[in-house]
Protein backbone atom coordinates (compact mmCIF):
# COMPACT_ATOMS: atom_id res chain seq x y z
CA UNK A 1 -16.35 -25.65 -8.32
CA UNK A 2 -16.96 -24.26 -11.97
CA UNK A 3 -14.58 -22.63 -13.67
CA UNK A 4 -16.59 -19.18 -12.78
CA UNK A 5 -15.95 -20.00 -9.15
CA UNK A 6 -11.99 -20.76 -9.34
CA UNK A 7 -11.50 -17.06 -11.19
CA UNK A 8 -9.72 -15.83 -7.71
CA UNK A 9 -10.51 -12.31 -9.15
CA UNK A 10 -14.15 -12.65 -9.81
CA UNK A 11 -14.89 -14.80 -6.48
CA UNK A 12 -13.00 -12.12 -4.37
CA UNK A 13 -14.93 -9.49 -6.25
CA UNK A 14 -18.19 -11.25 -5.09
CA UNK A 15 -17.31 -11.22 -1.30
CA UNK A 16 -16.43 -7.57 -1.06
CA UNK A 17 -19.58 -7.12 -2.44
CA UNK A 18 -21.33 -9.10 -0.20
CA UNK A 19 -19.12 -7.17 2.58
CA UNK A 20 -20.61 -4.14 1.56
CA UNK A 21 -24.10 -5.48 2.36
CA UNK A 22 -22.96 -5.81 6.03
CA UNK A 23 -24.00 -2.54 7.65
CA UNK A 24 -23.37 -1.65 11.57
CA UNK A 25 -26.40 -0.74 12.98
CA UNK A 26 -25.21 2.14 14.35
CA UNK A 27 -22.94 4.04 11.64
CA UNK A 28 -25.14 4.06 8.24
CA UNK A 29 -22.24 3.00 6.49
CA UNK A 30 -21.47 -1.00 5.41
CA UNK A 31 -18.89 -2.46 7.69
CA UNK A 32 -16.11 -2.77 3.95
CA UNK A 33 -15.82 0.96 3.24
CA UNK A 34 -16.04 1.59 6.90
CA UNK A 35 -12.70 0.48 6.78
CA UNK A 36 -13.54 -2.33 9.69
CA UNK A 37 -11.91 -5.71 7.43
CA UNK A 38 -8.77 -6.03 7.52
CA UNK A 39 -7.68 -8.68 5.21
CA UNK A 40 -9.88 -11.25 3.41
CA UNK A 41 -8.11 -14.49 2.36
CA UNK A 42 -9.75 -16.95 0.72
CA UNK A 43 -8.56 -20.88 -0.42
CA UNK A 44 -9.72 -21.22 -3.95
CA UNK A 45 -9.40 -25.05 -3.67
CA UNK A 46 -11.34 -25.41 -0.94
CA UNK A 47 -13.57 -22.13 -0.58
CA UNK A 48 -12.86 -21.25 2.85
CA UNK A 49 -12.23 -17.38 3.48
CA UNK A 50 -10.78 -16.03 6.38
CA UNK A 51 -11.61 -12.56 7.22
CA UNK A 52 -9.47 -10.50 9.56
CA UNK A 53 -11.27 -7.33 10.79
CA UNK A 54 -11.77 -4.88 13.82
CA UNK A 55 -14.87 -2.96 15.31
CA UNK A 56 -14.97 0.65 15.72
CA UNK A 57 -14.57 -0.24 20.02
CA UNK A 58 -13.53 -2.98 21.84
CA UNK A 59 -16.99 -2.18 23.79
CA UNK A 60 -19.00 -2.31 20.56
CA UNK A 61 -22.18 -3.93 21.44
CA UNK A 62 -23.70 -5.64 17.88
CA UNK A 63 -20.03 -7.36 17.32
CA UNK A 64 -21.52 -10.87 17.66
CA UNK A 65 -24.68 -9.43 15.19
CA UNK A 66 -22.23 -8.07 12.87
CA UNK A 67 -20.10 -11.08 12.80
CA UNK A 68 -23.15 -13.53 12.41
CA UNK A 69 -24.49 -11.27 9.33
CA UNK A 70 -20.90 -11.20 7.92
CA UNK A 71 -20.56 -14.81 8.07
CA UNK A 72 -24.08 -15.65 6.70
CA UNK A 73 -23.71 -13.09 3.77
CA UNK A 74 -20.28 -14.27 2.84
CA UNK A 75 -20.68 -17.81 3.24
CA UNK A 76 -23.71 -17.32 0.21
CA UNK A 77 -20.99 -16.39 -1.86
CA UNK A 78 -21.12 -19.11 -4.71
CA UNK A 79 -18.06 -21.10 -4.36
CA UNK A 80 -17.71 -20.27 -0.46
CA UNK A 81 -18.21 -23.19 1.39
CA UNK A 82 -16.41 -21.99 5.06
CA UNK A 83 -16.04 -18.24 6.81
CA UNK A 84 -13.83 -17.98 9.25
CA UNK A 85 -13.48 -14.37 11.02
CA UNK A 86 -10.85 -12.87 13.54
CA UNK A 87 -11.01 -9.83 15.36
CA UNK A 88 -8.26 -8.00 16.10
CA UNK A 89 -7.48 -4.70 17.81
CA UNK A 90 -3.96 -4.47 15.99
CA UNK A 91 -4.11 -1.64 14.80
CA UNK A 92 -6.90 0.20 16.65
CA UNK A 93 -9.39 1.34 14.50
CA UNK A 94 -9.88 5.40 13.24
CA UNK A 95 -11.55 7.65 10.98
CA UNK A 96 -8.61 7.50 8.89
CA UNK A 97 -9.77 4.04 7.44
CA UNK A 98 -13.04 5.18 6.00
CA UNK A 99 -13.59 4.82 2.14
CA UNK A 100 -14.01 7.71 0.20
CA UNK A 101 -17.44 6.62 -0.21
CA UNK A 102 -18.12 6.41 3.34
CA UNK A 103 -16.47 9.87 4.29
CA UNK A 104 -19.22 11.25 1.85
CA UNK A 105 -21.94 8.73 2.98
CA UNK A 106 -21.02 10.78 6.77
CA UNK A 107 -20.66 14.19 5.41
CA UNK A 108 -16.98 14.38 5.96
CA UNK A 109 -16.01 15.56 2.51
């Protein structure tokens, strides 16, 4: 990796905003300020991230498109080499968690 890609600031900077160019098809709102990851932890030896986030349901039926687009957009992340996401239900998901940005996005401010 270059130096550029071991900066742990700058390459975490570069996946949220590849997060935020995940969108669920159903909410027009990207899947980061929707409040939906959890925790993003990334090796910056190796450039595997692990990404620990929910859905807004358990019965949520694009979870296997959102993961898919998640993984493809985060994985093009220079200095990314693996993605590895969990989903998790712990805790449960709410309105509470959305952004600023996405409370406005939804009219809720």
């Amino acid at each position: 990796m270059s130096n550029q890609d071991k900066n742990p600031l700058e390459l975490e900077e570069r996946i949220i905003a590849a997060l935020r160019t995940v969108y669920d098809p159903e909410i027009p709102v990207n899947v980061y300020d929707l409040g939906l990851i959890y925790d993003v932890d990334v090796d910056h030896e190796t450039g595997v991230v692990h990404i620990t986030m929910t859905l807004t349901s358990p019965n949520c039926p694009v979870s296997d498109f959102l993961c898919e687009d998640l993984e493809m957009k985060v994985k093009a992340v220079k200095g990314i080499t693996e993605v590895h996401i969990e989903i998790t239900f712990e805790p449960q998901w709410d309105q509470s968690m959305l952004s600023d940005e996405a409370k406005l996005e939804l009219g809720m401010m």
